[in-house]
PDB file of N, CA and C in Angstrom:
ATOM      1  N   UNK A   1     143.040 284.742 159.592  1.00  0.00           N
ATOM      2  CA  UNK A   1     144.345 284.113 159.645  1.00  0.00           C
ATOM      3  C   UNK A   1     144.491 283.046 158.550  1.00  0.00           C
ATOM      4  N   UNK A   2     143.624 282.190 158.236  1.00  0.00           N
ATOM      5  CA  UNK A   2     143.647 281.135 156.944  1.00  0.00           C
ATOM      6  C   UNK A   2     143.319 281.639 155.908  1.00  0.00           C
ATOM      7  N   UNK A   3     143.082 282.955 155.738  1.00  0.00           N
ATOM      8  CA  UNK A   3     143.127 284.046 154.388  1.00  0.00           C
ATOM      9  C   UNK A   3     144.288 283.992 154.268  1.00  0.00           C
ATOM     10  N   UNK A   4     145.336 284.614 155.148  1.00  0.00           N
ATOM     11  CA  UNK A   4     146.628 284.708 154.928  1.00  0.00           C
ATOM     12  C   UNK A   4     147.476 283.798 154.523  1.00  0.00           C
ATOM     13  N   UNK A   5     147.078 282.766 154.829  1.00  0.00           N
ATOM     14  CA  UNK A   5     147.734 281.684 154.845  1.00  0.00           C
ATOM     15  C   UNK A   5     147.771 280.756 152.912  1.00  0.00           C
ATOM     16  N   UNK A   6     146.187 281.101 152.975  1.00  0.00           N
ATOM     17  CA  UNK A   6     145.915 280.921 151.297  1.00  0.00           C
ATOM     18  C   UNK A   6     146.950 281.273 150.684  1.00  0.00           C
ATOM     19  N   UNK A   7     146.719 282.748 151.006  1.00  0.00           N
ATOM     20  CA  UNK A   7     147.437 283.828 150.038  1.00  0.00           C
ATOM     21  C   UNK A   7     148.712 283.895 149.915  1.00  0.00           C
ATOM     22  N   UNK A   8     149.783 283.642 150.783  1.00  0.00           N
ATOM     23  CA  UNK A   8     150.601 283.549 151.091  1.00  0.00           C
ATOM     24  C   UNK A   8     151.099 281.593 150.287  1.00  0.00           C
ATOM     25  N   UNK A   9     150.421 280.731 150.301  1.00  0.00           N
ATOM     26  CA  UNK A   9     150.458 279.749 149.489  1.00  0.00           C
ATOM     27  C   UNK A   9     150.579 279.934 148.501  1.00  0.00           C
ATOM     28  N   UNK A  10     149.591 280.985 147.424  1.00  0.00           N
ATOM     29  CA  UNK A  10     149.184 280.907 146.405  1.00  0.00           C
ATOM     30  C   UNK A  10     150.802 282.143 145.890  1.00  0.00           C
ATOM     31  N   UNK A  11     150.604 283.017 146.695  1.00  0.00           N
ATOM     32  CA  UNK A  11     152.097 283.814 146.213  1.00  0.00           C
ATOM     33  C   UNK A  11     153.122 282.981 146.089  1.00  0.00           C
ATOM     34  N   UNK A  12     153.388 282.016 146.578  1.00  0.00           N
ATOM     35  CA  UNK A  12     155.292 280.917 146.838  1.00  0.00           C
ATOM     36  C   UNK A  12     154.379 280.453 145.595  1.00  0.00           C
ATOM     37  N   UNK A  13     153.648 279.841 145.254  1.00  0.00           N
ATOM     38  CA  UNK A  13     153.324 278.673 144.149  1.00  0.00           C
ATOM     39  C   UNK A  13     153.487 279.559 142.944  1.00  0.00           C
ATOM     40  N   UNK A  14     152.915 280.354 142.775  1.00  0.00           N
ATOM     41  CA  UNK A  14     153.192 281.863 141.450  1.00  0.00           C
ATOM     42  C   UNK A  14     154.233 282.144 141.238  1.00  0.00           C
ATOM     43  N   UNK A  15     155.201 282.010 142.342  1.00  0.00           N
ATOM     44  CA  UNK A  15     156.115 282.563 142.005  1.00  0.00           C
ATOM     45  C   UNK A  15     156.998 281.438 141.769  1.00  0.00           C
ATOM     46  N   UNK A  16     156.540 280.295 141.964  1.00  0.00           N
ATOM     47  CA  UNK A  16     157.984 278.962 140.975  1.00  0.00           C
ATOM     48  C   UNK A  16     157.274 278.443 140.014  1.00  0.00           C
ATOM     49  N   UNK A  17     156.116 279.043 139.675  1.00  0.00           N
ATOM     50  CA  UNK A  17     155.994 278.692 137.912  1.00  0.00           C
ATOM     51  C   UNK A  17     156.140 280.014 137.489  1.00  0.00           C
ATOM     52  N   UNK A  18     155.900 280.637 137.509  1.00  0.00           N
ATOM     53  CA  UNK A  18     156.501 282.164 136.947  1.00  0.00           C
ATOM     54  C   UNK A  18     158.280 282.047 136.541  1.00  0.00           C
ATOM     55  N   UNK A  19     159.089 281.494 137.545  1.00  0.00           N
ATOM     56  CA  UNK A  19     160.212 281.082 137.115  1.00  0.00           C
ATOM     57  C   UNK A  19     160.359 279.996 136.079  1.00  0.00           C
ATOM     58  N   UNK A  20     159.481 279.195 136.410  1.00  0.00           N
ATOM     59  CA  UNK A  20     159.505 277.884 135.628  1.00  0.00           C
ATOM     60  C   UNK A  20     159.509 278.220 134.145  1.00  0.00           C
ATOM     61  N   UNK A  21     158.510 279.063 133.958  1.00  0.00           N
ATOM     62  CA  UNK A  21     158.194 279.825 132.643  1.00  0.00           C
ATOM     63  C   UNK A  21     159.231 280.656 131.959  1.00  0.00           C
ATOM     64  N   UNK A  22     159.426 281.275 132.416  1.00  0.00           N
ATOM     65  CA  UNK A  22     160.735 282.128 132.159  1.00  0.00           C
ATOM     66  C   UNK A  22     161.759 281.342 132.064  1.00  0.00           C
ATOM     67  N   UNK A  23     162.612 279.986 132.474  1.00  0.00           N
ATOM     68  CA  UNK A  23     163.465 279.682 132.620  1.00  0.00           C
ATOM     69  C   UNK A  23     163.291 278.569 131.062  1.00  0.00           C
ATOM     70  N   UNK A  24     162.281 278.034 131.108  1.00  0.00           N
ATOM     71  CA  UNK A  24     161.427 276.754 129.642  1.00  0.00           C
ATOM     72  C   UNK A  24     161.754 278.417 128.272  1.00  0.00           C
ATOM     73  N   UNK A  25     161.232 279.537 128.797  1.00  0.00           N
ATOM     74  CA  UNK A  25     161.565 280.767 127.479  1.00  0.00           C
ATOM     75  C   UNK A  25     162.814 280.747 127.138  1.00  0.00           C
ATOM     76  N   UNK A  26     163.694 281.220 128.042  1.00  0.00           N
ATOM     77  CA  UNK A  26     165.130 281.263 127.866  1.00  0.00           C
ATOM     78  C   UNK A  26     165.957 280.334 126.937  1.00  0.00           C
ATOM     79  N   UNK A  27     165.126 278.740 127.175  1.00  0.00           N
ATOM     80  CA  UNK A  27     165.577 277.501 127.033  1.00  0.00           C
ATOM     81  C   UNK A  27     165.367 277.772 125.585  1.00  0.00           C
ATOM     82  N   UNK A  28     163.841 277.434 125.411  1.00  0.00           N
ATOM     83  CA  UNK A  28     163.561 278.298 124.086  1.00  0.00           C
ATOM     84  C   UNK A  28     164.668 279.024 123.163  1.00  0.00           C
ATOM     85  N   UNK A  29     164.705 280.003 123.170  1.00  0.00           N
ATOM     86  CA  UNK A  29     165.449 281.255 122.835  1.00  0.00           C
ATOM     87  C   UNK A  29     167.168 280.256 122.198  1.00  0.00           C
ATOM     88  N   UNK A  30     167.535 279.834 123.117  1.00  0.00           N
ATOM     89  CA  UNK A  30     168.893 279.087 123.029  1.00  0.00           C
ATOM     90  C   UNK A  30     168.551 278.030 122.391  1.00  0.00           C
ATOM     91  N   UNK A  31     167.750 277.364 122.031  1.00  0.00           N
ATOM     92  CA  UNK A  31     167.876 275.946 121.173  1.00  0.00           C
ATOM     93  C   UNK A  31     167.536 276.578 119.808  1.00  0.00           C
ATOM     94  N   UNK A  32     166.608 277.984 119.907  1.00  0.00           N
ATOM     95  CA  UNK A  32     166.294 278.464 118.456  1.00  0.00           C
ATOM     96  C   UNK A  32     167.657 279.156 117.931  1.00  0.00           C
ATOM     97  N   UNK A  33     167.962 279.787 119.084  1.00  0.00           N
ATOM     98  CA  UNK A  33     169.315 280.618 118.571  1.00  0.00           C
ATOM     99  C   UNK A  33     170.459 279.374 118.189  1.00  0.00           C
ATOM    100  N   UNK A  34     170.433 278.012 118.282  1.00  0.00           N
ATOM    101  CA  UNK A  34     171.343 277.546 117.966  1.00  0.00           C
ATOM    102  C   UNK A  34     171.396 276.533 116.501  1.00  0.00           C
ATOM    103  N   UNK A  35     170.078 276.207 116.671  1.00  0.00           N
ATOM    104  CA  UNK A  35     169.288 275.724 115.188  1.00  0.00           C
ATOM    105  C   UNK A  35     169.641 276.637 114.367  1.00  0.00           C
ATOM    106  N   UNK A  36     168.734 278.063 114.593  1.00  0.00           N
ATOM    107  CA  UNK A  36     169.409 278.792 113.269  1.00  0.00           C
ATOM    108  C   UNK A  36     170.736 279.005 113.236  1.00  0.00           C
ATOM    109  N   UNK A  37     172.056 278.892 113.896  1.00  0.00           N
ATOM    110  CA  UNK A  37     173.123 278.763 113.579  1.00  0.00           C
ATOM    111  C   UNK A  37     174.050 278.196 112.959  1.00  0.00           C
ATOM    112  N   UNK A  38     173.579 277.216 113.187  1.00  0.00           N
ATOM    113  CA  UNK A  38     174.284 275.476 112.627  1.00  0.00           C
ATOM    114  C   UNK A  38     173.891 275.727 111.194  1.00  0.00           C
ATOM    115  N   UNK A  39     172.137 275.562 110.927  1.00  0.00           N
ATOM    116  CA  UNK A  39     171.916 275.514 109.998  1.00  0.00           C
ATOM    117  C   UNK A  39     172.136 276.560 108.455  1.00  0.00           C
ATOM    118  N   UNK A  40     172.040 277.854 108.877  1.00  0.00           N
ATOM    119  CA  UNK A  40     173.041 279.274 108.693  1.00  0.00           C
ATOM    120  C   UNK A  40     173.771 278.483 108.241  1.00  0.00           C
ATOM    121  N   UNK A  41     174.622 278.026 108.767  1.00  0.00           N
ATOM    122  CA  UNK A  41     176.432 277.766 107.979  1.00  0.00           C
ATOM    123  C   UNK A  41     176.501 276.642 106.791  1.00  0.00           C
ATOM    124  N   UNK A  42     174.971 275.935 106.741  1.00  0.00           N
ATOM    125  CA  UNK A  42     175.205 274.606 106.197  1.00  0.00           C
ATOM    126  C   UNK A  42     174.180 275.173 104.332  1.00  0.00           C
ATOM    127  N   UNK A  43     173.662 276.084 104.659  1.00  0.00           N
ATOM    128  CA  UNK A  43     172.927 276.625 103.330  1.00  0.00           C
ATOM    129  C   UNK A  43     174.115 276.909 102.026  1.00  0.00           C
ATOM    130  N   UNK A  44     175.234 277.799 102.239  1.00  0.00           N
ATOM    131  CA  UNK A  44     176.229 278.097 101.340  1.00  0.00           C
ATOM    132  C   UNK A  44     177.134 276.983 101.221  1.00  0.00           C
ATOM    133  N   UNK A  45     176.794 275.781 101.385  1.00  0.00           N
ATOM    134  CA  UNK A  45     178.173 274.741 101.094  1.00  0.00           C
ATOM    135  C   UNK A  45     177.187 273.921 100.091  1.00  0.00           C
ATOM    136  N   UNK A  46     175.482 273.966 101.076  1.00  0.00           N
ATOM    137  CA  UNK A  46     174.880 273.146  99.905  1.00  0.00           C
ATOM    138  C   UNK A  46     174.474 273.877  98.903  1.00  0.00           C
ATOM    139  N   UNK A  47     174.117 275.204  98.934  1.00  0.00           N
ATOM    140  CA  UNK A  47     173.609 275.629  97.155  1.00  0.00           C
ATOM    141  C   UNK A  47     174.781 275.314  96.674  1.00  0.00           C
ATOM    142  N   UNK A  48     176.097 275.888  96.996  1.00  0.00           N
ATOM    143  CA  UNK A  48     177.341 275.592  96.100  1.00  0.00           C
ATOM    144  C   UNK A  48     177.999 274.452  95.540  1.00  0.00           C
ATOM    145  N   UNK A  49     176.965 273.439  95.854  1.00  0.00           N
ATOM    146  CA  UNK A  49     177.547 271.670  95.857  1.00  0.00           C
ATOM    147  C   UNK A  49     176.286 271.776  94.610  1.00  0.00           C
ATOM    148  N   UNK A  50     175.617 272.371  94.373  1.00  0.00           N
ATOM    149  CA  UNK A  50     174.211 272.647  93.421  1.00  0.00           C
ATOM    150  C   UNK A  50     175.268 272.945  91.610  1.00  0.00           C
ATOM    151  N   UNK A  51     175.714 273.347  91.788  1.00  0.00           N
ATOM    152  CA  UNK A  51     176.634 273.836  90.683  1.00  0.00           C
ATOM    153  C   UNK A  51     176.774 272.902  89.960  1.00  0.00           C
ATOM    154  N   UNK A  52     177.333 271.670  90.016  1.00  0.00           N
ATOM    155  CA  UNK A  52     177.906 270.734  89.369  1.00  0.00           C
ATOM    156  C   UNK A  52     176.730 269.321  88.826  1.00  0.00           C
ATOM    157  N   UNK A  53     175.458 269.471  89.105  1.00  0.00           N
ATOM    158  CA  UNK A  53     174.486 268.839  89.330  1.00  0.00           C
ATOM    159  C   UNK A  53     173.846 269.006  87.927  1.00  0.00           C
ATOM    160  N   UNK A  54     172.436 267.378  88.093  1.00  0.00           N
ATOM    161  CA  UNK A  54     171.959 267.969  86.594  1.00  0.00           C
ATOM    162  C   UNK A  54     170.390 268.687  86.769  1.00  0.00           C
ATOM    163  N   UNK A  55     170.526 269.673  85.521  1.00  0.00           N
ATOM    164  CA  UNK A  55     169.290 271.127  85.946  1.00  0.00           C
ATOM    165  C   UNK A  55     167.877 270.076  86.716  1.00  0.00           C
ATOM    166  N   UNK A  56     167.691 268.377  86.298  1.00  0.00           N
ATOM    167  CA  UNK A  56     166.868 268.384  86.848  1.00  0.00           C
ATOM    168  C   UNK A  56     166.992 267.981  87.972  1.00  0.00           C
ATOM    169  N   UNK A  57     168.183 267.576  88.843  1.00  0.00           N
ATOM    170  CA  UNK A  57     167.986 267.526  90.312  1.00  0.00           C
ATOM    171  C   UNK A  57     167.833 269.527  90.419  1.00  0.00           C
ATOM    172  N   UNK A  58     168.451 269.974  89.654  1.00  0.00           N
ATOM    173  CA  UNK A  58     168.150 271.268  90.520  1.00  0.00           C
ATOM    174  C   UNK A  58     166.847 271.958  90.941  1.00  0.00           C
ATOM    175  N   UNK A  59     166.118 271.789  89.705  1.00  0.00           N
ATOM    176  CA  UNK A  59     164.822 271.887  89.749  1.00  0.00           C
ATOM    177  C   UNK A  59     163.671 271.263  91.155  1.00  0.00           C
ATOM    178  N   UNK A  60     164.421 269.703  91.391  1.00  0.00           N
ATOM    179  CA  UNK A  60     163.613 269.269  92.125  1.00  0.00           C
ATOM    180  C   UNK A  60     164.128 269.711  93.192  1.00  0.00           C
ATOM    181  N   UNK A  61     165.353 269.804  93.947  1.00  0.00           N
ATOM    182  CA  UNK A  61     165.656 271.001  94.991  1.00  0.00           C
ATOM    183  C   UNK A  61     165.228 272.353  95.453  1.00  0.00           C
ATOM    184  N   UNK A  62     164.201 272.713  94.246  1.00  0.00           N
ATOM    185  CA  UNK A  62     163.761 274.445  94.819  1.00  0.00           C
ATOM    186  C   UNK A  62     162.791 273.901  96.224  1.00  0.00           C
ATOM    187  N   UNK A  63     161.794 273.707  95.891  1.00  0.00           N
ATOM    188  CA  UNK A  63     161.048 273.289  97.319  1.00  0.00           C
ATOM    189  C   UNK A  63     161.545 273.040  98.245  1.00  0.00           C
ATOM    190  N   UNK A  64     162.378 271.908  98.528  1.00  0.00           N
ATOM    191  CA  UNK A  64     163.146 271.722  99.757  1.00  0.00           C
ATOM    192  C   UNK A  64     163.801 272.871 100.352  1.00  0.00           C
ATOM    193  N   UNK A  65     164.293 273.916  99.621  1.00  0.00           N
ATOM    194  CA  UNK A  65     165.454 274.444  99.911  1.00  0.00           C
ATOM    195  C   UNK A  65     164.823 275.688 100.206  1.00  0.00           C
ATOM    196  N   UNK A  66     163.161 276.141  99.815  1.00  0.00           N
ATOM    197  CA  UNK A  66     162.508 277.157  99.547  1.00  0.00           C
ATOM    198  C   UNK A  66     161.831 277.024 101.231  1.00  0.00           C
ATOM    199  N   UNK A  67     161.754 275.362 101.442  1.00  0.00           N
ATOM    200  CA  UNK A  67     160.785 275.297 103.159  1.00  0.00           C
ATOM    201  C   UNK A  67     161.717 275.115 103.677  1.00  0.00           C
ATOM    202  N   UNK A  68     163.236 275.061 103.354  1.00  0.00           N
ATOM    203  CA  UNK A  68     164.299 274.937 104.615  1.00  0.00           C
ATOM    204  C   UNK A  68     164.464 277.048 105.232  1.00  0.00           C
ATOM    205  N   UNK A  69     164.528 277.623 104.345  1.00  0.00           N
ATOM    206  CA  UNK A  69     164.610 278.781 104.153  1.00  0.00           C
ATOM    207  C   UNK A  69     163.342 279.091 105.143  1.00  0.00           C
ATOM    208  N   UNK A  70     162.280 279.090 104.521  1.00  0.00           N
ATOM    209  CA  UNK A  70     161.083 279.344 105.302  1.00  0.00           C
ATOM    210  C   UNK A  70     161.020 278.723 106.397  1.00  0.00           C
ATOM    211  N   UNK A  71     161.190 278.133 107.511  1.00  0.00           N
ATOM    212  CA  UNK A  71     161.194 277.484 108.643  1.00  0.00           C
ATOM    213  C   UNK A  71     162.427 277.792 108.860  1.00  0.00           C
ATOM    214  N   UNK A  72     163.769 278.276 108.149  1.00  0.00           N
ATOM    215  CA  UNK A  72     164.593 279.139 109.390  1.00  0.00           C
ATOM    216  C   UNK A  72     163.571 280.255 109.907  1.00  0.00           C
ATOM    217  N   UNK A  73     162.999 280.756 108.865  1.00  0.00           N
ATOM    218  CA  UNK A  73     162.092 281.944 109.029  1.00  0.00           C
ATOM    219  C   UNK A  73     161.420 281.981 110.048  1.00  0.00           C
ATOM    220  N   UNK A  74     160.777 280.816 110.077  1.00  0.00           N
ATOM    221  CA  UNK A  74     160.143 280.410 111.557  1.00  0.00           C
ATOM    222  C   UNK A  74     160.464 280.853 112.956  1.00  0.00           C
ATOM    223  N   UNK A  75     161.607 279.870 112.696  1.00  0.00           N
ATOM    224  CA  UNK A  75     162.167 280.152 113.965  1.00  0.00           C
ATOM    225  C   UNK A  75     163.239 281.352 114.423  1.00  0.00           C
ATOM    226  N   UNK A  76     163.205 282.369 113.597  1.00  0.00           N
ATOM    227  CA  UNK A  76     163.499 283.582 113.594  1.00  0.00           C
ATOM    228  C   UNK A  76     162.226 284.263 113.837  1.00  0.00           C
ATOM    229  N   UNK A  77     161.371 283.891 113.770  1.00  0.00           N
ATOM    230  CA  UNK A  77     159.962 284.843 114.563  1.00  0.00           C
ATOM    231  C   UNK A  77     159.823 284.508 116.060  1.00  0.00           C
ATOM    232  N   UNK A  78     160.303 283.267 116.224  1.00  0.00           N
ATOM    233  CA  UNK A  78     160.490 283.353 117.826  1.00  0.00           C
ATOM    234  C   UNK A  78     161.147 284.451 118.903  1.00  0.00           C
ATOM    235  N   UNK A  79     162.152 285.133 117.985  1.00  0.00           N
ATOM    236  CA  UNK A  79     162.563 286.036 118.523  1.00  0.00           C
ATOM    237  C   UNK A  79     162.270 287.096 118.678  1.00  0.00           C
ATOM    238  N   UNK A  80     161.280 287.270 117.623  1.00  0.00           N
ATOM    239  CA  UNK A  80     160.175 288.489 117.629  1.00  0.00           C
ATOM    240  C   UNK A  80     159.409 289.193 119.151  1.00  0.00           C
ATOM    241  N   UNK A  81     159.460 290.098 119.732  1.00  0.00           N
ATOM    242  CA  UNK A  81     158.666 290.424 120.485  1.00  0.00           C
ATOM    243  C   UNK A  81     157.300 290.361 120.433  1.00  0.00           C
ATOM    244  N   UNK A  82     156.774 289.515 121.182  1.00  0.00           N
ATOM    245  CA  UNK A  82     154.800 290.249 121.205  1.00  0.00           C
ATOM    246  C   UNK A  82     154.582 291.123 121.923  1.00  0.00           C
ATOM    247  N   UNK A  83     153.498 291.737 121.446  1.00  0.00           N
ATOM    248  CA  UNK A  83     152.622 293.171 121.499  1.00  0.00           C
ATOM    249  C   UNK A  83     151.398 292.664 121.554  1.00  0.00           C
ATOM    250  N   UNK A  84     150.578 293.115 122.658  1.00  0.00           N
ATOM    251  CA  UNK A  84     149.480 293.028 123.330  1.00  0.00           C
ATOM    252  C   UNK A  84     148.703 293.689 122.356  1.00  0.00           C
TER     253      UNK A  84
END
């Protein structure tokens, strides 16, 4: 009878971090999906503000603009499925 009782503990407790988990993913998912959104819209106003500039700020802009790019990247692998 206090087998059951374990077990029956240990199932209710599994099963509200199992939600917990899933619900912190979701959360996930929506703050990435919204980062890359915002930021998406803000890339074509700034290369195009690049135009009028002198070649050596442009120059010193590749990097920045090369790890803003790469860390959308990032967080576009979040969305990636894993495979066992």
């Amino acid at each position: 009878m206090e087998d059951v009782q374990h077990l029956e503990f240990l199932a209710v407790n599994s099963k509200e971090i199992i939600e917990k988990q899933v619900d912190s993913y979701r959360q996930q998912h929506s703050y990435a999906g919204t980062i890359i959104g915002a930021t998406a819209l803000f890339i074509p106003f700034f290369l195009s503000s690049l135009n009028e500039t002198f070649r050596v700020i442009q120059f010193c802009l590749v990097v920045p603009i090369t790890l803003f790019i790469w860390s959308i990247l990032l967080l576009l692998s979040i969305f990636r499925t894993k495979t066992a």
